[in-house]
Protein backbone atom coordinates (compact mmCIF):
# COMPACT_ATOMS: atom_id res chain seq x y z
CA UNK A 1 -49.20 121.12 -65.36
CA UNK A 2 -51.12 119.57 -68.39
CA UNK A 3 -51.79 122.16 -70.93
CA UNK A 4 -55.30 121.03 -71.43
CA UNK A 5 -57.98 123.17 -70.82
CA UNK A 6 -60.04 120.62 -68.10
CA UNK A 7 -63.14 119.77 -68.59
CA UNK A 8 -64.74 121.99 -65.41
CA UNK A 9 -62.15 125.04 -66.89
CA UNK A 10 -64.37 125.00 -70.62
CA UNK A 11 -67.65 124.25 -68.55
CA UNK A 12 -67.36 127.42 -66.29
CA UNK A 13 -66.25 129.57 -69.52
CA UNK A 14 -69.70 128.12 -71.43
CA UNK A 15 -71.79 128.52 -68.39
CA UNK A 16 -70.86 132.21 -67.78
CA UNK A 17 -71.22 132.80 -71.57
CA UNK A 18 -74.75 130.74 -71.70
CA UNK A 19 -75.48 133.40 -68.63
CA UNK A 20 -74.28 136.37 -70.88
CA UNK A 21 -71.81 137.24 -68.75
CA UNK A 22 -68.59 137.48 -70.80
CA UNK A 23 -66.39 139.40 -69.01
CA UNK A 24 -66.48 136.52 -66.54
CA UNK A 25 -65.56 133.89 -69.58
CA UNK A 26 -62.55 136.03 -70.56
CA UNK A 27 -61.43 136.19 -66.99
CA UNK A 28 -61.13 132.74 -66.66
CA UNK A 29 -59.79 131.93 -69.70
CA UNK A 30 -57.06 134.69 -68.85
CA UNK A 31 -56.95 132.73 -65.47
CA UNK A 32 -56.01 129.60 -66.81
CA UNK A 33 -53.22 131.07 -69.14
CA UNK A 34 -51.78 133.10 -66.35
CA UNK A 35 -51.50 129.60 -64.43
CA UNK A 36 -49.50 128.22 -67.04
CA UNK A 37 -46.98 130.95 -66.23
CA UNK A 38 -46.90 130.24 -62.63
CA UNK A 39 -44.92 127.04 -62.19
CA UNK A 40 -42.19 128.01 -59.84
CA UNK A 41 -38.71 127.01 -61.00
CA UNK A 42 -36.09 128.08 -57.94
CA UNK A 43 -31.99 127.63 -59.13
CA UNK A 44 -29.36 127.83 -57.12
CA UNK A 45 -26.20 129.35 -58.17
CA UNK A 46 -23.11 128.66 -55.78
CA UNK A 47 -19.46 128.53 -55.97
CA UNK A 48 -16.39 129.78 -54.23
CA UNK A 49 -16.17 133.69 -53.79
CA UNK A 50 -14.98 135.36 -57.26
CA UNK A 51 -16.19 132.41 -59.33
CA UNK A 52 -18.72 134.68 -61.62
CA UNK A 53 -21.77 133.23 -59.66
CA UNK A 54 -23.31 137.13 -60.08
CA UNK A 55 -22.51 137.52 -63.40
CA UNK A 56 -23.67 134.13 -64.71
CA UNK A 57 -27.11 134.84 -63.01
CA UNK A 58 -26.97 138.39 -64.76
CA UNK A 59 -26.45 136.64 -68.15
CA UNK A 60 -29.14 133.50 -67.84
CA UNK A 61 -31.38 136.54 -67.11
CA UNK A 62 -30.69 138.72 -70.37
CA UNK A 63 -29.92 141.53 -68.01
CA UNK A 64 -26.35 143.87 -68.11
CA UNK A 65 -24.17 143.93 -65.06
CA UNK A 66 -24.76 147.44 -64.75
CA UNK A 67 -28.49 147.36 -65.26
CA UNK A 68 -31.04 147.89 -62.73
CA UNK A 69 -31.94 144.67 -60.49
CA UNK A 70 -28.46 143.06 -61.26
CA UNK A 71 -26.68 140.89 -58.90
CA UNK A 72 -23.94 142.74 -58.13
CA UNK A 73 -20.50 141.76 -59.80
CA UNK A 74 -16.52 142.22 -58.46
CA UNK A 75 -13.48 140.71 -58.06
CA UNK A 76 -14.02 140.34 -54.31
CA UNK A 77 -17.17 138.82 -53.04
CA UNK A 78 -19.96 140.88 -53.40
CA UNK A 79 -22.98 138.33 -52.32
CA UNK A 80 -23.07 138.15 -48.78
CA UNK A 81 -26.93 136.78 -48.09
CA UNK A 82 -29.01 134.31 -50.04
CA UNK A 83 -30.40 137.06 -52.57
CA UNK A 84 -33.30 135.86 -55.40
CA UNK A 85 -33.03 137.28 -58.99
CA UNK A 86 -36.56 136.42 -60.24
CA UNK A 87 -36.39 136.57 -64.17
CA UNK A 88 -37.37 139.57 -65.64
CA UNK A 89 -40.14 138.26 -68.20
CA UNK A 90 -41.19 135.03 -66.12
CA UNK A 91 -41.11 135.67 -62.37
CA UNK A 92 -41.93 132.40 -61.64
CA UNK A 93 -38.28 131.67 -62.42
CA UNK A 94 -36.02 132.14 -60.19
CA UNK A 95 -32.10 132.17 -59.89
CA UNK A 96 -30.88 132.39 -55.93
CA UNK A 97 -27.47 133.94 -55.90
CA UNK A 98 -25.98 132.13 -52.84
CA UNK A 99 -22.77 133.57 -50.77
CA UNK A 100 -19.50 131.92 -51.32
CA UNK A 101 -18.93 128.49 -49.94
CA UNK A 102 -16.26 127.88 -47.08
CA UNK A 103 -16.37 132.24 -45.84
CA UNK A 104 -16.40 132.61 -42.48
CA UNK A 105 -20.12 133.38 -42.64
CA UNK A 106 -21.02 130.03 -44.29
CA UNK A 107 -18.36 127.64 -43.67
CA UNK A 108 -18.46 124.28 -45.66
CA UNK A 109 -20.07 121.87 -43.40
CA UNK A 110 -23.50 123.95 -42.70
CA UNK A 111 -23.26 125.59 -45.86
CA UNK A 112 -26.67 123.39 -47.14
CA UNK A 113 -28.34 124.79 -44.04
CA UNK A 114 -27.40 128.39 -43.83
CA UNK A 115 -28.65 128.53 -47.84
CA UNK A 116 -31.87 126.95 -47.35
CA UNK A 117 -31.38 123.85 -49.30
CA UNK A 118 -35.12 122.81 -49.59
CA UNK A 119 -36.46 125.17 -51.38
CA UNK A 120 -33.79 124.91 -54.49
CA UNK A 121 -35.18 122.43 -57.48
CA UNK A 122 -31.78 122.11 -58.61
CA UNK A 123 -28.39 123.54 -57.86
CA UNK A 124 -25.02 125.01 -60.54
CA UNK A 125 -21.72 124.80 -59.01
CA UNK A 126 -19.65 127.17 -60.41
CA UNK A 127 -15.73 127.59 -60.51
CA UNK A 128 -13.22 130.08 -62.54
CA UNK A 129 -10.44 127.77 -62.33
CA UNK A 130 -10.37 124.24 -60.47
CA UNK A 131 -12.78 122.75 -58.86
CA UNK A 132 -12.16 122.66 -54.95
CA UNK A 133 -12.59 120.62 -52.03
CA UNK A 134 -15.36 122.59 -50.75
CA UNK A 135 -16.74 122.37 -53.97
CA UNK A 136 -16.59 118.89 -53.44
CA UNK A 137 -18.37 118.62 -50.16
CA UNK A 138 -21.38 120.71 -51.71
CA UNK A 139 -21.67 118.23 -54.62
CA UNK A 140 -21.67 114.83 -51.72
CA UNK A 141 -23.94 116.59 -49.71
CA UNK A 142 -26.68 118.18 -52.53
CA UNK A 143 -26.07 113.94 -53.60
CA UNK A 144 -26.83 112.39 -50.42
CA UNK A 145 -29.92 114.49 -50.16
CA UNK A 146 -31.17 113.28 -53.32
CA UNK A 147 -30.93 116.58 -55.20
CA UNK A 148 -29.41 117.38 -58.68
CA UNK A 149 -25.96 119.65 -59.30
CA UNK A 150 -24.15 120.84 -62.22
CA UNK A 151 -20.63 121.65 -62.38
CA UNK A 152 -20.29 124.87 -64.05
CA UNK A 153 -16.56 126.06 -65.56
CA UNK A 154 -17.32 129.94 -66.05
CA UNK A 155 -15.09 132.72 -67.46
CA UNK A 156 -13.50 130.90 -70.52
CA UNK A 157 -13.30 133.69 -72.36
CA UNK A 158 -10.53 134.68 -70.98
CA UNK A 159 -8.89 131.75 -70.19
CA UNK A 160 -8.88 130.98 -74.74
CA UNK A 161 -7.42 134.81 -74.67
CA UNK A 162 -4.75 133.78 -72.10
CA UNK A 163 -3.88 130.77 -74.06
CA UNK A 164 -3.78 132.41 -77.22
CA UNK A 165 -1.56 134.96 -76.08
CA UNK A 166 1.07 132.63 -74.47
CA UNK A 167 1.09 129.37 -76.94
CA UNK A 168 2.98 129.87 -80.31
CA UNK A 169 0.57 126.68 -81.20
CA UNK A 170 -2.93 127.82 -80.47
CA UNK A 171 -5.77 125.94 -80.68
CA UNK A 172 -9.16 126.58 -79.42
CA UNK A 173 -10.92 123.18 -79.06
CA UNK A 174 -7.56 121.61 -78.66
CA UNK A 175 -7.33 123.94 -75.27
CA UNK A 176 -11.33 123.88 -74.25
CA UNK A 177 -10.69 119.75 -74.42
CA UNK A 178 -7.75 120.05 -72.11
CA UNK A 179 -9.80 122.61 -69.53
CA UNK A 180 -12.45 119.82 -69.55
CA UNK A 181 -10.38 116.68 -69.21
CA UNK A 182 -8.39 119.19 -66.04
CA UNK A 183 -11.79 119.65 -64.55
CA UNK A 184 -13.13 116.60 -64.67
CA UNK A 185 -9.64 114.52 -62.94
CA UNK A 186 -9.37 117.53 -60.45
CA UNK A 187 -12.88 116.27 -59.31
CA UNK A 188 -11.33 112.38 -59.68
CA UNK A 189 -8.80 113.22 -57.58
CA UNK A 190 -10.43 114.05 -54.52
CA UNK A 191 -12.64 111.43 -55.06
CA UNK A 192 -16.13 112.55 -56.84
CA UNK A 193 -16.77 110.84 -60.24
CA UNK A 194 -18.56 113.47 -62.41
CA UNK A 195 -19.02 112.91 -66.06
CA UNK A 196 -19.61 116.40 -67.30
CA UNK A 197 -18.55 119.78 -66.76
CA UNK A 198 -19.90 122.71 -68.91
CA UNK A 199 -17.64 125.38 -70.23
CA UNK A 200 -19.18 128.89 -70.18
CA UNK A 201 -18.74 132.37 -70.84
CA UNK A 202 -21.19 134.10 -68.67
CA UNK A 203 -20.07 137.49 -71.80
CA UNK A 204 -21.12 134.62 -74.97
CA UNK A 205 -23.30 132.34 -74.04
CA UNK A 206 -23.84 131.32 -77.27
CA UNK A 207 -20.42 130.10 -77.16
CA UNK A 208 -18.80 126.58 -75.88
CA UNK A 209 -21.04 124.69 -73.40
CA UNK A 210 -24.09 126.87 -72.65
CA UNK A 211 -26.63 125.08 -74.86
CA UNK A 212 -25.51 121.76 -73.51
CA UNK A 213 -26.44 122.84 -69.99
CA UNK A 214 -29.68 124.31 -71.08
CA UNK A 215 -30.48 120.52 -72.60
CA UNK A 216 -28.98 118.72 -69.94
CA UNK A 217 -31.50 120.50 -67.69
CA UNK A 218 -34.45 120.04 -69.69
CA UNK A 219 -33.18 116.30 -70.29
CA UNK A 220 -33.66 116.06 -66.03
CA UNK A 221 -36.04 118.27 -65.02
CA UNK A 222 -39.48 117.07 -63.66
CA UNK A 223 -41.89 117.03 -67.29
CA UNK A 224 -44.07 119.68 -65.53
CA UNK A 225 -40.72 122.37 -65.21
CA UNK A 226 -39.15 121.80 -68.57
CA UNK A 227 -41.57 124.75 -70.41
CA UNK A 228 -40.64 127.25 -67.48
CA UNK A 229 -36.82 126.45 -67.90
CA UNK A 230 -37.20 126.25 -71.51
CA UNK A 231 -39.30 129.65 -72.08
CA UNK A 232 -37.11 131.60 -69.68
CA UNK A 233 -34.07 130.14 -71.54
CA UNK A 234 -31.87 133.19 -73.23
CA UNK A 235 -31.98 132.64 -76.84
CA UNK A 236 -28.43 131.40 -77.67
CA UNK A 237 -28.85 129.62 -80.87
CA UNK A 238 -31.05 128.67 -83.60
CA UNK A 239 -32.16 125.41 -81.43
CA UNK A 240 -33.38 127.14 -78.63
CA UNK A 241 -36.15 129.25 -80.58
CA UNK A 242 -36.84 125.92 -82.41
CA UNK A 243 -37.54 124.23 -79.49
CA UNK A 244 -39.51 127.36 -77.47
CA UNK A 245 -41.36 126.92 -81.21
CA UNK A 246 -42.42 123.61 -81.22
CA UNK A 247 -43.62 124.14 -77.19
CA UNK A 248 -45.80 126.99 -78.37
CA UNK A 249 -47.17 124.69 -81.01
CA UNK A 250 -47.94 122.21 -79.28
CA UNK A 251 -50.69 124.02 -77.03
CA UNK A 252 -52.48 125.60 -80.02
CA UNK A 253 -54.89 122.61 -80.15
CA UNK A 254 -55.65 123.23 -76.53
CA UNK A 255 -56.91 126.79 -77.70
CA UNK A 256 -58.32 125.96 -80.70
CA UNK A 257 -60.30 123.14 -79.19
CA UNK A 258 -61.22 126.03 -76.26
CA UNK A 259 -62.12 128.12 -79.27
CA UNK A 260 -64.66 125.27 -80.71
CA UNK A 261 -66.07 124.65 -77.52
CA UNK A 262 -67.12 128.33 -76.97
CA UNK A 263 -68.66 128.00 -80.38
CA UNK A 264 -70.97 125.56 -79.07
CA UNK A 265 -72.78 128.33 -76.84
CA UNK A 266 -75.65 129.54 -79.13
CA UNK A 267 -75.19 133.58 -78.52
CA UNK A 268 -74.39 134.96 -81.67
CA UNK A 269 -71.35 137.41 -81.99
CA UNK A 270 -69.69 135.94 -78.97
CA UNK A 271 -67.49 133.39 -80.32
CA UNK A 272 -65.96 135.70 -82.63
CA UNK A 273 -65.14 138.22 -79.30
CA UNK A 274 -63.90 135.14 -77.26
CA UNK A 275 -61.68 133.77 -80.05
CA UNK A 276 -59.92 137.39 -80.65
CA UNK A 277 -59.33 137.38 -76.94
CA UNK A 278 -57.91 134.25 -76.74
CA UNK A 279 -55.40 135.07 -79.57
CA UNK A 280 -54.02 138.17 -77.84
CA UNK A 281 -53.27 136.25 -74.99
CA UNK A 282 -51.87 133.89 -76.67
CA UNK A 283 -49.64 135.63 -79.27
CA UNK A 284 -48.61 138.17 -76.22
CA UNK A 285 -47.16 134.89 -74.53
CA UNK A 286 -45.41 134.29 -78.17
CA UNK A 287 -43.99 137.59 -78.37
CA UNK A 288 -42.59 137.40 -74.06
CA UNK A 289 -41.49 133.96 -75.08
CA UNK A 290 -39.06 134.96 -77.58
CA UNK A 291 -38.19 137.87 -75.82
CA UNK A 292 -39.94 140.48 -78.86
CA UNK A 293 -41.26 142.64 -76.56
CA UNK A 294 -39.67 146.18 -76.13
CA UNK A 295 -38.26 145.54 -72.82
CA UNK A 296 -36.78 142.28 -73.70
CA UNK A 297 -35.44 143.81 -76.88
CA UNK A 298 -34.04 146.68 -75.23
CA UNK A 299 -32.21 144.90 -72.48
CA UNK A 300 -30.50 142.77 -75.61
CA UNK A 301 -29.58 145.70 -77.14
CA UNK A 302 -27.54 147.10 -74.04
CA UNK A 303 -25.91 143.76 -73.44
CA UNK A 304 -25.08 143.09 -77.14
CA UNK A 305 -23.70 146.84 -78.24
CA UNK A 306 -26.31 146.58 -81.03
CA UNK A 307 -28.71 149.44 -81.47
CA UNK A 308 -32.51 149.00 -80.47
CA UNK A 309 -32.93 150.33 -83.93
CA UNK A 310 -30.93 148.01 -85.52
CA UNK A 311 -32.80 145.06 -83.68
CA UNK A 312 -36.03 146.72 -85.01
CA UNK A 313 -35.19 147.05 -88.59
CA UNK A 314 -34.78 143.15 -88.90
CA UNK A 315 -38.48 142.70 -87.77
CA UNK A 316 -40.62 141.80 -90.38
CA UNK A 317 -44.13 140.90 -87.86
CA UNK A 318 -46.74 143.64 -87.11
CA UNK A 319 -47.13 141.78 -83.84
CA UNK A 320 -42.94 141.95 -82.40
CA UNK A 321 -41.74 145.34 -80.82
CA UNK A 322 -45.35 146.44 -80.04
CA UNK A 323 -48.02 145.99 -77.53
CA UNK A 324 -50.88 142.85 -78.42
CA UNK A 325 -54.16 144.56 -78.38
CA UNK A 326 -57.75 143.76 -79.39
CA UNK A 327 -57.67 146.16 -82.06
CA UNK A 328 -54.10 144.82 -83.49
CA UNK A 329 -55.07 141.35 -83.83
CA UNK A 330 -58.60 142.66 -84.76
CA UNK A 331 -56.94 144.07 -88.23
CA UNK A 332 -54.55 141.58 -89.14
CA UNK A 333 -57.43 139.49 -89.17
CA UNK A 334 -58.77 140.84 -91.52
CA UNK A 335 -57.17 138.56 -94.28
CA UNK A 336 -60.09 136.96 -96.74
CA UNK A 337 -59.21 133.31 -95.56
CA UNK A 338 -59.61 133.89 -92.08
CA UNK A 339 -62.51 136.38 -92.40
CA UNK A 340 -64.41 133.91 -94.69
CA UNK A 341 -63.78 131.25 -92.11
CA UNK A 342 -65.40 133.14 -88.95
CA UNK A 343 -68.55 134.57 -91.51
CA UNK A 344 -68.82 130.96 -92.23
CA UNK A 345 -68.77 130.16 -88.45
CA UNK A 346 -71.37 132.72 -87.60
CA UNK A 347 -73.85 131.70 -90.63
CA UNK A 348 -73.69 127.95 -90.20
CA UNK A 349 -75.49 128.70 -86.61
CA UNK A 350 -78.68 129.18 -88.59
CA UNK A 351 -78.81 125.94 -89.94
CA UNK A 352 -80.94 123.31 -88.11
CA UNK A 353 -79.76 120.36 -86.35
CA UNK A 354 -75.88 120.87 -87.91
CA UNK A 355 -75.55 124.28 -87.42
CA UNK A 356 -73.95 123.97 -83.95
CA UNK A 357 -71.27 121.56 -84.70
CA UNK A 358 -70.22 122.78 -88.24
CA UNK A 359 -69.90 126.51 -86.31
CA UNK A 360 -67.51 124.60 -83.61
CA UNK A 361 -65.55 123.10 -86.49
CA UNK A 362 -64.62 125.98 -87.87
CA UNK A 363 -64.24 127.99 -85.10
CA UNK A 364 -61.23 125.52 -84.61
CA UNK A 365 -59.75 125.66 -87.61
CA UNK A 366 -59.69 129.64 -87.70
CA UNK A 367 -58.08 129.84 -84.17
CA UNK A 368 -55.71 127.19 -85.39
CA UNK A 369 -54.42 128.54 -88.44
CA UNK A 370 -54.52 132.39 -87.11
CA UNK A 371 -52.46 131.22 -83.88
CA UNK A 372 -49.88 128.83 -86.10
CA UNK A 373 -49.36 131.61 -88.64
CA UNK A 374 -48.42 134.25 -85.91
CA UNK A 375 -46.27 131.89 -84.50
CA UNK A 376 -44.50 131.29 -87.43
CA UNK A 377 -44.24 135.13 -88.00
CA UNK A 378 -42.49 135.68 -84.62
CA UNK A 379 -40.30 132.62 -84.32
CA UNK A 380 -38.67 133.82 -87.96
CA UNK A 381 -38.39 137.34 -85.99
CA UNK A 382 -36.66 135.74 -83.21
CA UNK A 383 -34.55 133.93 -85.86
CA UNK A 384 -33.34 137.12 -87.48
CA UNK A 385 -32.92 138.86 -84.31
CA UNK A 386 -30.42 136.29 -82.87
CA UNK A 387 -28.34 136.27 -86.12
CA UNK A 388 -28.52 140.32 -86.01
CA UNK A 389 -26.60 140.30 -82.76
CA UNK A 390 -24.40 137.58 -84.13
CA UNK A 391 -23.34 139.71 -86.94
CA UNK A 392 -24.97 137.45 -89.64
CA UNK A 393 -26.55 138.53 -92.99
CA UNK A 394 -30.15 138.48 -92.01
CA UNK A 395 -31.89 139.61 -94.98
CA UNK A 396 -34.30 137.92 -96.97
């Protein structure tokens, strides 16, 4: 979806405000950001039983595997039916937890079938050790129906510890390499050519091949999924919250422009009450974004062992750990830039013939500059954040 307001979206907004209706404006400018949110992204985790299928879609979700609406996790196979784990922040993503290939209950050869294979966008096959021959026949038949795979090699963890224990020698990318290379002619030798296969820990994802699969996916994804991968991404490194930065970013025009075109309506006060709506809509999809919201922040805390309170004190926004209201945004607006900017707005309606236009200029560069500036505040956050649970000196 373009992230352009259209041109009958600002036209219904300035017709119900012209009509001094603006509960109805608000509405559909809530509308249209809600429907930004709403492009369905449906993954499909599979594997042979014991692989760490559950615990992988556990981990991509931010969510413990003790926690409430986890896939459950075992030794043994513990998926028996096609089960959906919709993300906890963006519903509209979400991971399918498939049974184990080649069980008696979905053999190998109608295994595509039995899962549902049309309504998956794109599929991870996951192993703990070697990839098999029914891992194999997955991978020729998600080919042959023109659908996209990734060979996952999970638990890694513990297959460094293993190493480290037994080899007098150790080396950690030395062994990783070797796991790889082992992977990769396992798949040769049974005949499948694959180029890549991704080294995880489903317990660090920050760790060894994570952030390769995230842009591996975002590198093949349809242009129109990419934000819903990217937003619903955990962050695992610095890049990520770059990149789920420069996304947020790159809509603020799209707002401010929204923002300028409202201005155009001559009803004085209601630009001002449209813009601060706008921004708390906005900045709350900042804050779910980079997962600042209580929730979010609380579920990090359980995974990570660090205290919610220890998250908290390396906060430094008014707007992270809190809920966005009207009256929030209304007083941290209240700095003399922006303030002079929107008193500017409102005056130059009551000049003739330029009033209009210089109000609608400026109403864009307010909304720009307020929206950019909390950005900024809560990408740092998220920055800080991600280095607490690392461990890292976050202080400033």
């Amino acid at each position: 979806m373009d992230d352009q307001f259209d041109c009958d979206s600002v036209d219904e907004i300035k017709e119900a405000l012209q009509n001094n209706d603006q509960a109805l404006a608000v509405a559909k400018i809530k509308k249209h950001l809600d429907e930004e949110d709403n492009i369905p992204l449906n993954i499909a985790i599979t594997g042979e039983t014991g692989s760490g299928k559950s615990t992988f879609v556990n981990a991509f979700r931010g969510i413990h595997n003790k926690a409430e609406g986890a896939a459950p996790t075992g030794c043994v196979e513990t998926t028996s039916v096609v089960t959906p784990y919709p993300h906890p922040n963006y519903p509209n993503v979400t991971l399918w937890d498939l049974p184990g290939i080649g069980t008696t209950s979905f053999p190998a050869d109608k295994y595509l079938k039995l899962v549902g294979f049309e309504k998956f966008d794109f599929f991870i096959i996951i192993s703990a050790d070697r990839f098999r021959e029914n891992d194999v026949k997955l991978a020729q038949e998600i080919q042959k129906m023109g659908k996209k795979f990734y060979f996952v090699r999970s638990k890694i963890d513990h297959n460094l510890r293993d190493e480290e224990r037994s080899q007098r020698d150790f080396n950690a990318e030395r062994t990783l390499a070797q796991i790889r290379e082992d992977c990769i002619k396992g798949l040769e030798n049974q005949g499948f050519k694959a180029s890549q296969v991704f080294l995880v820990s489903s317990c660090e994802l920050h760790l060894y091949d994570f952030h390769l699969l995230g842009e591996t996916l975002e590198r093949e994804l349809p242009a129109h999924m990419r934000n819903a991968l990217l937003l619903a991404m955990p962050n695992v490194s610095h890049e990520i919250i770059n990149k789920k930065k420069k996304a947020f970013q790159a809509k603020i025009k799209y707002y401010a422009t929204l923002s300028a075109a409202v201005a155009g309506v001559p009803v004085p006060g209601v630009s001002l009450a449209v813009d601060i709506t706008i921004i708390v809509a906005v900045v709350t999809q900042y804050v779910v974004g980079f997962g600042l919201d209580v929730p979010s922040l609380q579920r990090l805390a359980k995974n990570t062992g660090v205290p919610f309170s220890d998250l908290n004190s390396v906060i430094m926004s008014p707007l992270a750990a809190t809920k966005i209201t009207l009256d929030l945004v209304s007083k941290l607006l209240q700095s003399a830039s922006i303030v002079a900017l929107m008193a500017a707005e409102e005056g130059s309606r009551l000049i003739p013939i330029i009033g209009i236009p210089v109000a609608m200029g400026l109403s864009f560069v307010s909304t720009y500059r307020v929206l950019k500036t909390f950005l900024d505040m809560l990408a740092d956050d998220a920055q800080r954040i991600f280095e607490r649970v690392l461990g890292l000196n976050t202080s400033v």
